[in-house]
PDB file of N, CA and C in Angstrom:
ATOM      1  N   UNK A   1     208.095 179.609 156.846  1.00  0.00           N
ATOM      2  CA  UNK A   1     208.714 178.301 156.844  1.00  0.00           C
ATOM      3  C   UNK A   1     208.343 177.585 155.555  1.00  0.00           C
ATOM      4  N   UNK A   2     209.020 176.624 155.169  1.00  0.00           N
ATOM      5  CA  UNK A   2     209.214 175.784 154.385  1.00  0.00           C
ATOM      6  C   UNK A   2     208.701 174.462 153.999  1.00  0.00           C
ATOM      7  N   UNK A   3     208.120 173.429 153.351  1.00  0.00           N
ATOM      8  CA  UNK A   3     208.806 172.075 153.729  1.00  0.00           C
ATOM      9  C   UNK A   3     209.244 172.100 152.331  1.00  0.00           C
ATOM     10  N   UNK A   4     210.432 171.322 152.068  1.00  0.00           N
ATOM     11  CA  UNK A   4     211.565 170.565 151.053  1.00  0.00           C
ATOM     12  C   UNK A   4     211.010 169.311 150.807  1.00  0.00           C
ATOM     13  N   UNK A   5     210.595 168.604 149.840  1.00  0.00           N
ATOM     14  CA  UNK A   5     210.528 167.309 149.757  1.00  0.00           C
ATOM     15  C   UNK A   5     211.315 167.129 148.604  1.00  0.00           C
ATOM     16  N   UNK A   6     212.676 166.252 148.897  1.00  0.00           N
ATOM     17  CA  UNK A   6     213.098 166.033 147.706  1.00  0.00           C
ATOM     18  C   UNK A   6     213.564 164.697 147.551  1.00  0.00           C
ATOM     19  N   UNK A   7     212.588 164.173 146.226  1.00  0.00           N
ATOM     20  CA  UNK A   7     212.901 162.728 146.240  1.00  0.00           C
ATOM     21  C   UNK A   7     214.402 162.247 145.046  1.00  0.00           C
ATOM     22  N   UNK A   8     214.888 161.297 146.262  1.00  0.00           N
ATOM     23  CA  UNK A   8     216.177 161.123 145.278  1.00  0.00           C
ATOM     24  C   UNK A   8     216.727 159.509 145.179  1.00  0.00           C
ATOM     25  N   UNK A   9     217.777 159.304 144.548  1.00  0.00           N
ATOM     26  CA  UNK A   9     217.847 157.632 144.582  1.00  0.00           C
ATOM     27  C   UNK A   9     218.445 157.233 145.565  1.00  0.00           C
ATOM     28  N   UNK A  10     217.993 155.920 146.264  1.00  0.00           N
ATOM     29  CA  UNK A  10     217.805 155.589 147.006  1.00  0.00           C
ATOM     30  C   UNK A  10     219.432 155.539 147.066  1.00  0.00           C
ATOM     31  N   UNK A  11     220.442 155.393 146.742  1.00  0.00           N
ATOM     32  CA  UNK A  11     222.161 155.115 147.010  1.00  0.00           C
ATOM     33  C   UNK A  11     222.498 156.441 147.350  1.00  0.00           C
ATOM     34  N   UNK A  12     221.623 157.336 147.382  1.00  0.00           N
ATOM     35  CA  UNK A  12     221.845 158.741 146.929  1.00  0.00           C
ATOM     36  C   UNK A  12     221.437 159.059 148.705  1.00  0.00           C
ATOM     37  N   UNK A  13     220.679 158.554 149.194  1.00  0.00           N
ATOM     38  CA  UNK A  13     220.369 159.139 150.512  1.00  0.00           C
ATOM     39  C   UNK A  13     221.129 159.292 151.902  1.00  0.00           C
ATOM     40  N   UNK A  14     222.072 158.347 151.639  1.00  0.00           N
ATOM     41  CA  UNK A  14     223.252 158.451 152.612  1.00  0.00           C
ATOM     42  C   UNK A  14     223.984 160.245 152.871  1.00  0.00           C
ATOM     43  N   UNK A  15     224.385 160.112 151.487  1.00  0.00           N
ATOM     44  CA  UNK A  15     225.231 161.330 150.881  1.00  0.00           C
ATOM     45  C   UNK A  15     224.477 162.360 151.406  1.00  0.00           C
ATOM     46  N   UNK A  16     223.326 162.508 151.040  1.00  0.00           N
ATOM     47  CA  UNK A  16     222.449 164.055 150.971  1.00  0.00           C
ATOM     48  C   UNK A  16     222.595 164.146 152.515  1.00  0.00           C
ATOM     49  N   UNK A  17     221.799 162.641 152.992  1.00  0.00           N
ATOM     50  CA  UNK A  17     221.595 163.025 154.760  1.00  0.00           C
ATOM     51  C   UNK A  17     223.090 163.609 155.385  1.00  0.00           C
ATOM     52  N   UNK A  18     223.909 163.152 154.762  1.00  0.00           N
ATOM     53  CA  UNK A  18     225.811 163.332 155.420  1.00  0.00           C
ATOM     54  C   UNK A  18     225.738 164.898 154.973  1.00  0.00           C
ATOM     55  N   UNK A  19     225.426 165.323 153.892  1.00  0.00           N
ATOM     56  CA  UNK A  19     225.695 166.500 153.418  1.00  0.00           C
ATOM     57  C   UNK A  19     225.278 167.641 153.953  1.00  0.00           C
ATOM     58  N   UNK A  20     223.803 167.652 154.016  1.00  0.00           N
ATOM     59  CA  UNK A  20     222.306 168.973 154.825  1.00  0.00           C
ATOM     60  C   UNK A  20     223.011 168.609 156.363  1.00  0.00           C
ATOM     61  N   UNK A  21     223.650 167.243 157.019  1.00  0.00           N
ATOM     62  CA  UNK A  21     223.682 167.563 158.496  1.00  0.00           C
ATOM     63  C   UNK A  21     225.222 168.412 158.346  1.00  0.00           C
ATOM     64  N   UNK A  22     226.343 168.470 157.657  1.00  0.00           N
ATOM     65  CA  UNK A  22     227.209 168.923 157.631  1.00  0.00           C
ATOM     66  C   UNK A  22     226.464 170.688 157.068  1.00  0.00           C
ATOM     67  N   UNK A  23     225.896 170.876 156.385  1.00  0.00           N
ATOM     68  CA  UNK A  23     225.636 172.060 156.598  1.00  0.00           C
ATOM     69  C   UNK A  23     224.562 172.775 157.289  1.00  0.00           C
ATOM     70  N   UNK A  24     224.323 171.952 158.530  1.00  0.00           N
ATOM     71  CA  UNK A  24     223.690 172.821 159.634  1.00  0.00           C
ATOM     72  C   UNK A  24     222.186 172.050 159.607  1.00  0.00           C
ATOM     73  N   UNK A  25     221.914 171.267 158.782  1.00  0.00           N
ATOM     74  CA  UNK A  25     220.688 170.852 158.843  1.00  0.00           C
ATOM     75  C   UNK A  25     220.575 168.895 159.334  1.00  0.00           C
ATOM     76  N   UNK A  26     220.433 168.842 160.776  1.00  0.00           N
ATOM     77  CA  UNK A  26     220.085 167.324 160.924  1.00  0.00           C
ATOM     78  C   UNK A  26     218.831 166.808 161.075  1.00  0.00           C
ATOM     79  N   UNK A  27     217.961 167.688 160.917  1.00  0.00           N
ATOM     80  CA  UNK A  27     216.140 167.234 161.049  1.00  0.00           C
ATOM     81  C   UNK A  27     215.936 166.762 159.841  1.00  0.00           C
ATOM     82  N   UNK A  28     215.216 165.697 159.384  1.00  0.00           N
ATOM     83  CA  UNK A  28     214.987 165.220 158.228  1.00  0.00           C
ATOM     84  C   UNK A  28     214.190 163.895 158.597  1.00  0.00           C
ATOM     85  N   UNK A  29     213.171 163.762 157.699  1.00  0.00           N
ATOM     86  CA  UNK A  29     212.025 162.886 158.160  1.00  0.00           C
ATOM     87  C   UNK A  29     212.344 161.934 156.385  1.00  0.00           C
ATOM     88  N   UNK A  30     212.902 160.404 156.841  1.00  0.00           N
ATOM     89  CA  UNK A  30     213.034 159.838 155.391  1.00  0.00           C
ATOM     90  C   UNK A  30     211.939 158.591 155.437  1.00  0.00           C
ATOM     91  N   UNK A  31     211.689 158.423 154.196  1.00  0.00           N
ATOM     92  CA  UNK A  31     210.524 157.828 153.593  1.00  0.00           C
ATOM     93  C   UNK A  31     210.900 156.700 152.359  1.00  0.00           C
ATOM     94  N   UNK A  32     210.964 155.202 152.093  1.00  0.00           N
ATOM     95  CA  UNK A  32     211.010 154.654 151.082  1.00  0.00           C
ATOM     96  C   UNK A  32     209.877 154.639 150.239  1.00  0.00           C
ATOM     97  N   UNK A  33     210.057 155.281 148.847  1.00  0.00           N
ATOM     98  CA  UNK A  33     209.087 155.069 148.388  1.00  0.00           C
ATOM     99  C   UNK A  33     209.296 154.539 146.906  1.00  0.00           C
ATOM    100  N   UNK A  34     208.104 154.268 145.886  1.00  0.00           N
ATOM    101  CA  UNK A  34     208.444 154.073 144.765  1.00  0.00           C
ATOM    102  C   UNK A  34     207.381 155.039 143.699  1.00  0.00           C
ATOM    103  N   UNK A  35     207.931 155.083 142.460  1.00  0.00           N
ATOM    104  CA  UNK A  35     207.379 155.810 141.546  1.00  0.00           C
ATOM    105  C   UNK A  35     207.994 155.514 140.713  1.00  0.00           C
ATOM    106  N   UNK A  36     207.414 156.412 139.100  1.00  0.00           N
ATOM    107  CA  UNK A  36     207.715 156.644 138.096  1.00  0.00           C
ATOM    108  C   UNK A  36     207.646 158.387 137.562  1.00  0.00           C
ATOM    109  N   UNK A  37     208.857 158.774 137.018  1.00  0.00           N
ATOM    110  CA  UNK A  37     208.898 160.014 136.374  1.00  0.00           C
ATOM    111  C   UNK A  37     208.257 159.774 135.042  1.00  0.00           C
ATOM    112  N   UNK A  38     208.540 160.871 133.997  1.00  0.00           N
ATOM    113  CA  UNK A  38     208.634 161.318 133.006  1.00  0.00           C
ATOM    114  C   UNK A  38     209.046 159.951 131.625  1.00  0.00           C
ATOM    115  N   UNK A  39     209.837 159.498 132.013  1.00  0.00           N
ATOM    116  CA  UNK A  39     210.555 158.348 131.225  1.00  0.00           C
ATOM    117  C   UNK A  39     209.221 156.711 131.607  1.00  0.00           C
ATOM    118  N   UNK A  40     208.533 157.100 132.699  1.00  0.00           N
ATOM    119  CA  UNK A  40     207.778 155.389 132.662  1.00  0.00           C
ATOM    120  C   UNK A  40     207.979 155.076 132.724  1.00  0.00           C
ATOM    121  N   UNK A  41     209.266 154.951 133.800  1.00  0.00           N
ATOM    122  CA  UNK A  41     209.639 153.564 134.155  1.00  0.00           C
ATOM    123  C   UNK A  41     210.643 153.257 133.539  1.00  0.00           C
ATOM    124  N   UNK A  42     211.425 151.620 133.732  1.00  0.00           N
ATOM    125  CA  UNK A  42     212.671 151.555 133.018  1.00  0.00           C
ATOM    126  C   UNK A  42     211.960 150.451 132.135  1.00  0.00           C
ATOM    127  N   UNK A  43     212.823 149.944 130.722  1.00  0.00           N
ATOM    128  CA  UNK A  43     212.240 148.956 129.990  1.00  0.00           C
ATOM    129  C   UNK A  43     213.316 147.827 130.164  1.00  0.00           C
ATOM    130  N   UNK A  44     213.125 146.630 130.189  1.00  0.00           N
ATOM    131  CA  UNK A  44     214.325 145.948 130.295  1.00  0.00           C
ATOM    132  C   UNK A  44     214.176 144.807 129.633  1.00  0.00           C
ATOM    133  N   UNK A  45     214.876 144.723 128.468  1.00  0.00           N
ATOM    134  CA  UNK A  45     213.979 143.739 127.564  1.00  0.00           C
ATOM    135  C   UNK A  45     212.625 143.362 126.764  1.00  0.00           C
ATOM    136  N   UNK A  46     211.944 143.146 127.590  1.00  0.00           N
ATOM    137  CA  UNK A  46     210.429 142.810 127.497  1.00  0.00           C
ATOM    138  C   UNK A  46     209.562 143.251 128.649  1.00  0.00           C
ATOM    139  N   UNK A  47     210.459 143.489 129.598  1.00  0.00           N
ATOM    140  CA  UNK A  47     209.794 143.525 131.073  1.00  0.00           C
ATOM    141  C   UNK A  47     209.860 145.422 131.481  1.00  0.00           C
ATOM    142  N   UNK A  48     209.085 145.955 131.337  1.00  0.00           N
ATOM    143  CA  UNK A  48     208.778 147.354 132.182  1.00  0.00           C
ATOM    144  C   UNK A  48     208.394 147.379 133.474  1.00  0.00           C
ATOM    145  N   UNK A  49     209.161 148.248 134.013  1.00  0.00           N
ATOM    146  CA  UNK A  49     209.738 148.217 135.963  1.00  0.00           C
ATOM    147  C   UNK A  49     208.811 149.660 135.716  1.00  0.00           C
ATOM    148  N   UNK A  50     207.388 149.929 136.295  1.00  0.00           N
ATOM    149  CA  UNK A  50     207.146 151.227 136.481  1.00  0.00           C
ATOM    150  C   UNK A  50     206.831 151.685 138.079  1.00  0.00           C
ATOM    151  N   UNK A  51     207.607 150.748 138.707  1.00  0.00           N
ATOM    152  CA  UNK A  51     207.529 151.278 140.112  1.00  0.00           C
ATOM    153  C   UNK A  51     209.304 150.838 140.892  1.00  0.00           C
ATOM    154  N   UNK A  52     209.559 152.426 140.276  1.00  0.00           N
ATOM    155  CA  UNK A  52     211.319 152.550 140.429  1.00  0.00           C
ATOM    156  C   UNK A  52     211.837 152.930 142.435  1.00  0.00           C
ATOM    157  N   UNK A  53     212.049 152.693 142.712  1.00  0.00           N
ATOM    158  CA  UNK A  53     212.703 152.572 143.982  1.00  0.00           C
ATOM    159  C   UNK A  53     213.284 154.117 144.218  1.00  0.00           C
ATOM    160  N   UNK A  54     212.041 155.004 145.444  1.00  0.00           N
ATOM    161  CA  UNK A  54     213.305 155.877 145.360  1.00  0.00           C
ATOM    162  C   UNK A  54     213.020 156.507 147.457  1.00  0.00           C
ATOM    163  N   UNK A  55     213.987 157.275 147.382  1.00  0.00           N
ATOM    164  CA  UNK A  55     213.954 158.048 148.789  1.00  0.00           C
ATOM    165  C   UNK A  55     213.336 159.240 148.881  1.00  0.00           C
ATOM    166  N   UNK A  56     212.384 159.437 149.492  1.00  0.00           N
ATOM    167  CA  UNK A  56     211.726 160.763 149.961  1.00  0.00           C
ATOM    168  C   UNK A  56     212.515 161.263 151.350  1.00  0.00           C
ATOM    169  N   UNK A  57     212.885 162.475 150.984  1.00  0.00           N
ATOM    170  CA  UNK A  57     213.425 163.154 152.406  1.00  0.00           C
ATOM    171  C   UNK A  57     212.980 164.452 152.281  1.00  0.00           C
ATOM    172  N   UNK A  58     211.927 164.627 153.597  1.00  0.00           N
ATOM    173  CA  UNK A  58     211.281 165.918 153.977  1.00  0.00           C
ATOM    174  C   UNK A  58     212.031 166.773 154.667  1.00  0.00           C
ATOM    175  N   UNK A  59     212.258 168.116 155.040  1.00  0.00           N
ATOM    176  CA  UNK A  59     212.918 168.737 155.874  1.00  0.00           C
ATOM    177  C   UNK A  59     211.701 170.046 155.798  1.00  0.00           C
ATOM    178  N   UNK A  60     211.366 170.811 156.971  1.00  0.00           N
ATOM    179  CA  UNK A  60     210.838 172.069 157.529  1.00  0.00           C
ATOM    180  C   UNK A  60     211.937 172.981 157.553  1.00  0.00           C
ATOM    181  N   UNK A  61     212.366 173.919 156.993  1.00  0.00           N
ATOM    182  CA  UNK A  61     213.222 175.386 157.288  1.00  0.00           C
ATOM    183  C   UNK A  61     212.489 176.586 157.275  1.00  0.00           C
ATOM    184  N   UNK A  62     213.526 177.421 157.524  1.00  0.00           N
ATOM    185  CA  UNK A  62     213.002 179.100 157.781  1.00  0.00           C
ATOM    186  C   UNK A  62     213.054 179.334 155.867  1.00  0.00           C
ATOM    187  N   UNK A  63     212.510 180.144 155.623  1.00  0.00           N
ATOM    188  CA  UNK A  63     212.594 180.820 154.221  1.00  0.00           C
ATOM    189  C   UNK A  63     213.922 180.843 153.857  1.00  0.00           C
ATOM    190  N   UNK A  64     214.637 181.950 154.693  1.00  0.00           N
ATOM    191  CA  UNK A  64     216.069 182.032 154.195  1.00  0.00           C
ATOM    192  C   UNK A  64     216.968 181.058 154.170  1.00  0.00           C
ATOM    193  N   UNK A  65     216.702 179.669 154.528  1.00  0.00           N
ATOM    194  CA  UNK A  65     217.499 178.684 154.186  1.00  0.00           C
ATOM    195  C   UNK A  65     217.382 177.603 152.983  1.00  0.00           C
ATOM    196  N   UNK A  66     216.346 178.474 152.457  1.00  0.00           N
ATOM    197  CA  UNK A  66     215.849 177.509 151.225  1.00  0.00           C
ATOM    198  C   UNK A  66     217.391 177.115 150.252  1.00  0.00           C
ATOM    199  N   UNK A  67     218.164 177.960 150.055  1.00  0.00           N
ATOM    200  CA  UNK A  67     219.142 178.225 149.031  1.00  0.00           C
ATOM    201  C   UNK A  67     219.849 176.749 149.240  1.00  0.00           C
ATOM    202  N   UNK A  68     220.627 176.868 150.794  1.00  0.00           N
ATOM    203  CA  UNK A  68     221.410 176.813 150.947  1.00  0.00           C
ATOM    204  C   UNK A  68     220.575 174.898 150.931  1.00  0.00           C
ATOM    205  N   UNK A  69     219.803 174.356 151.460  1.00  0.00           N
ATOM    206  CA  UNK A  69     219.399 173.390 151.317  1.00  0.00           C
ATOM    207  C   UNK A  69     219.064 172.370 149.837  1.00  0.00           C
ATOM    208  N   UNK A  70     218.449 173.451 149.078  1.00  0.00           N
ATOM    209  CA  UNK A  70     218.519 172.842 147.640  1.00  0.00           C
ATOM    210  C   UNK A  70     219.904 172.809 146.969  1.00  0.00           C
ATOM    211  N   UNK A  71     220.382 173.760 147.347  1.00  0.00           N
ATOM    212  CA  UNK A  71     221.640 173.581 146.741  1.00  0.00           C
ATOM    213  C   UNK A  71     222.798 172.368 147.228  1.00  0.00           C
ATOM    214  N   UNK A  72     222.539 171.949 148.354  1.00  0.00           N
ATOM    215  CA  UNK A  72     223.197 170.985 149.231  1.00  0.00           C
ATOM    216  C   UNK A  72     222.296 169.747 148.531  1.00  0.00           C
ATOM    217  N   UNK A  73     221.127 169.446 148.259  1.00  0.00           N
ATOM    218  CA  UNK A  73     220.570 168.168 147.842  1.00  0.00           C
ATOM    219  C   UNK A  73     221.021 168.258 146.499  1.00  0.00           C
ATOM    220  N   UNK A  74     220.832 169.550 145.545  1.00  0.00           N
ATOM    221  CA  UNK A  74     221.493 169.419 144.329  1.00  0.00           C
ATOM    222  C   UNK A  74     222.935 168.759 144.006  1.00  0.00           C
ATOM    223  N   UNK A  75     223.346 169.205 144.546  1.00  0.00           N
ATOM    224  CA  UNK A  75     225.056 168.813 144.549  1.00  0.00           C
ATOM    225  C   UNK A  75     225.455 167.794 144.664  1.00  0.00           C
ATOM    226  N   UNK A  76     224.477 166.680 145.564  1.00  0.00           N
ATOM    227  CA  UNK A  76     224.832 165.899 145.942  1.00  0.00           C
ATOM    228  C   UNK A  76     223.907 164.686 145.765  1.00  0.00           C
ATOM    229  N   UNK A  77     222.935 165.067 145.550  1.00  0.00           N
ATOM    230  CA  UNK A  77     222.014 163.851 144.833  1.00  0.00           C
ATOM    231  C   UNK A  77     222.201 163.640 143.451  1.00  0.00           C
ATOM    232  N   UNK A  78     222.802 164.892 142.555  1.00  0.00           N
ATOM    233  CA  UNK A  78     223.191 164.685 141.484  1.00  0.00           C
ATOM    234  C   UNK A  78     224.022 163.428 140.576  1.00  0.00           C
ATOM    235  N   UNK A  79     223.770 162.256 139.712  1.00  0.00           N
ATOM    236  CA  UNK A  79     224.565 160.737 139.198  1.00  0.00           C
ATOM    237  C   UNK A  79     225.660 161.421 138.315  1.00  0.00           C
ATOM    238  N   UNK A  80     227.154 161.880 138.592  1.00  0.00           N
ATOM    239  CA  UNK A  80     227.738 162.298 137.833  1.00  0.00           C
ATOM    240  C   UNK A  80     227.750 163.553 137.353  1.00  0.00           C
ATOM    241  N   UNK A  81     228.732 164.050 136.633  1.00  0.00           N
ATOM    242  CA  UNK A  81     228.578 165.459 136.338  1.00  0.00           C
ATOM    243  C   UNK A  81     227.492 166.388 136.079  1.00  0.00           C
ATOM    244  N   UNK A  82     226.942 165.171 134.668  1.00  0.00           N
ATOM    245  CA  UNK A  82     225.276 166.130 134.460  1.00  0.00           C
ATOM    246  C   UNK A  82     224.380 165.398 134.895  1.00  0.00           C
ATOM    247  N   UNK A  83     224.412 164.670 135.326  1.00  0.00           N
ATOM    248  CA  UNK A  83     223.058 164.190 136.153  1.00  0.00           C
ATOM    249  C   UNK A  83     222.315 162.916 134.991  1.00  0.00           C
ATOM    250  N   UNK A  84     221.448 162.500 135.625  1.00  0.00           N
ATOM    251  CA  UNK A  84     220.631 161.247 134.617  1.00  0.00           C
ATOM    252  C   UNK A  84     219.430 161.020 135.260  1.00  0.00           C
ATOM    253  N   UNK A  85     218.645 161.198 134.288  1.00  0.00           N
ATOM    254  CA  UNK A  85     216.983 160.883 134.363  1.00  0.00           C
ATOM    255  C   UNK A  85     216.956 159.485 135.488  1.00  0.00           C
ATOM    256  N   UNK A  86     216.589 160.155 136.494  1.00  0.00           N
ATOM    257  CA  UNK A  86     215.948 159.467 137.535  1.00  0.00           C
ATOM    258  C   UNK A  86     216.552 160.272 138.469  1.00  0.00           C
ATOM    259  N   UNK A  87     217.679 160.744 138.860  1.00  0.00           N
ATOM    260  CA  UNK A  87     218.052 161.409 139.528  1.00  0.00           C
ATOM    261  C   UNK A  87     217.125 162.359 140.694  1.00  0.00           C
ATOM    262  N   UNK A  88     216.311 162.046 140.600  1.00  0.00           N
ATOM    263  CA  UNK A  88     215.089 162.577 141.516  1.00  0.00           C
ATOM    264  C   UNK A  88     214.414 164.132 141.436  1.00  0.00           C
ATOM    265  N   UNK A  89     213.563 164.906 142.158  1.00  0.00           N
ATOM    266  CA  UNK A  89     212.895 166.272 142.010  1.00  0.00           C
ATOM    267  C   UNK A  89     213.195 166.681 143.506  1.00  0.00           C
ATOM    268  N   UNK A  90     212.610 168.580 143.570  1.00  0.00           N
ATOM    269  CA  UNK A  90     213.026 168.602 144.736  1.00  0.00           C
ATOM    270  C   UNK A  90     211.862 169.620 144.706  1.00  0.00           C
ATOM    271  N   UNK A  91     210.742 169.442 145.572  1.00  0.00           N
ATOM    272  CA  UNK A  91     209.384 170.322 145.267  1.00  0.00           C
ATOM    273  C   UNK A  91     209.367 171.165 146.930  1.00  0.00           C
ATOM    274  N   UNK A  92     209.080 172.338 146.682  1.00  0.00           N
ATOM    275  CA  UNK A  92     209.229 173.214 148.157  1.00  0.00           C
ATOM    276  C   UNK A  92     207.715 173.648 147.965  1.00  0.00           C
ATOM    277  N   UNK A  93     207.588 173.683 149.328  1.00  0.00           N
ATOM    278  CA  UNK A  93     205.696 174.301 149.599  1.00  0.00           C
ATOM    279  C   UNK A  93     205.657 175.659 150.810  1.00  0.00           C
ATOM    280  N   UNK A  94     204.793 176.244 151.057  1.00  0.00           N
ATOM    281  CA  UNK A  94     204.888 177.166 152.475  1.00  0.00           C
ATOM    282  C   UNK A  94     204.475 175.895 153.204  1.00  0.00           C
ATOM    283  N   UNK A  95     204.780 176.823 154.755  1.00  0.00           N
ATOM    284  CA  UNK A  95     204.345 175.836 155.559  1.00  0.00           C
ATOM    285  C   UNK A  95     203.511 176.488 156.517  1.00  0.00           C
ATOM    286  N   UNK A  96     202.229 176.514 156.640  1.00  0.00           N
ATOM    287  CA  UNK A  96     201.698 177.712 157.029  1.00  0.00           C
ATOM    288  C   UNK A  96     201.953 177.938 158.938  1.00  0.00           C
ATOM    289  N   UNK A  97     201.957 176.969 159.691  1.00  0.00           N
ATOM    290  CA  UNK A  97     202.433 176.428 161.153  1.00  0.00           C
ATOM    291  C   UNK A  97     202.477 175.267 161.328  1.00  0.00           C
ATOM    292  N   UNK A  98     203.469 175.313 162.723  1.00  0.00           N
ATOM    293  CA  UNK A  98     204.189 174.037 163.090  1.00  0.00           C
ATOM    294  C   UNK A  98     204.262 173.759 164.780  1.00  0.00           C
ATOM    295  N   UNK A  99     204.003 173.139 165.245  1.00  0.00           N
ATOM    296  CA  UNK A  99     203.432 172.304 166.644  1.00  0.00           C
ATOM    297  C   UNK A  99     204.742 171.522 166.781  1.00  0.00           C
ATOM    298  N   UNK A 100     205.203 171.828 167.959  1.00  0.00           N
ATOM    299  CA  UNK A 100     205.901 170.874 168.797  1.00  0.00           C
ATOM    300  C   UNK A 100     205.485 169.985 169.623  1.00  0.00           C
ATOM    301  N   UNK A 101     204.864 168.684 168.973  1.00  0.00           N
ATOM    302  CA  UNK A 101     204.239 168.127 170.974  1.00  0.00           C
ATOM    303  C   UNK A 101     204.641 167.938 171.875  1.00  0.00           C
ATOM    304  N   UNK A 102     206.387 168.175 171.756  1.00  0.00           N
ATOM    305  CA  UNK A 102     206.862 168.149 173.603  1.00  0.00           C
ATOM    306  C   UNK A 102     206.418 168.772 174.221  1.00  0.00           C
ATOM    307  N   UNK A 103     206.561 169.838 173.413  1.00  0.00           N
ATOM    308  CA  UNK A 103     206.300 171.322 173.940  1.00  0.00           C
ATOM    309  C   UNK A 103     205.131 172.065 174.195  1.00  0.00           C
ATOM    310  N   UNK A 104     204.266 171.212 173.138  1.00  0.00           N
ATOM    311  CA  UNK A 104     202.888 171.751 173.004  1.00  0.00           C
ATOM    312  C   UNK A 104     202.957 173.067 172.123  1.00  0.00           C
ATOM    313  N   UNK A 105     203.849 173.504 171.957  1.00  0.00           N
ATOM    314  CA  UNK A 105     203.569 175.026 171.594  1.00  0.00           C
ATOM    315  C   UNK A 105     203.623 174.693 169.751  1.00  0.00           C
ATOM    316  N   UNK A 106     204.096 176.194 169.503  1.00  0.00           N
ATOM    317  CA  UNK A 106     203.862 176.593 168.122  1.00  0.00           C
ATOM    318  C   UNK A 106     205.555 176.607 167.652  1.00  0.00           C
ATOM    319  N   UNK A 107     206.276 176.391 166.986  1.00  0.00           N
ATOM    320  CA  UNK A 107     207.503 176.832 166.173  1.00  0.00           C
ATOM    321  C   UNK A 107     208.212 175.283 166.150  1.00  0.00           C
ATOM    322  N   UNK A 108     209.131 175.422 165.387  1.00  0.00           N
ATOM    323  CA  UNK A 108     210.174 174.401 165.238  1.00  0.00           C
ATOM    324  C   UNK A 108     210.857 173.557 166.340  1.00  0.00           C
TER     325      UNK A 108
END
């Protein structure tokens, strides 16, 4: 198993969530958060914004669905054709086990 964390802009989270549940995926754990990439923030005048507004959305999958999930947040979290710095990251980890507490047990 998986987890997906891929943080994206916040106008952007509608879309992705509409998108991963249209392709088979409606579990998703979302998170407001803020940060700064690579760029530091935005400059605006005189005034530097280094705590930019964005959406964290976690998802747990099987291995073999990794593709089909990044490629669904790619597509669609993407600002325009080629994309633009802020546009968010999408970082995957193992997941070594997973607990249901309805259930008590072990799996998804």
């Amino acid at each position: 198993m998986l987890l997906i964390r891929a943080i994206v802009r916040p106008e952007k989270k509608d879309a992705v969530l509409a998108a991963l549940l249209e392709e088979g995926f409606p579990a998703a754990t979302i998170v407001d958060v803020v940060g700064r990439g690579k760029q530091k923030g935005i400059k605006v005048g005189n005034v530097v914004y280094d705590e930019i507004p964005k959406t964290l959305v976690l998802l747990v999958i099987h291995d073999e669905e990794k593709k089909a999930v990044i490629d669904t947040i790619l597509g669609t979290a993407k600002s325009g054709e080629s994309g633009m710095f802020g546009d968010g990251k999408i970082f995957v980890s193992p997941i070594e086990e997973v607990y249901t507490i309805s259930r008590g047990g072990k799996g998804l």
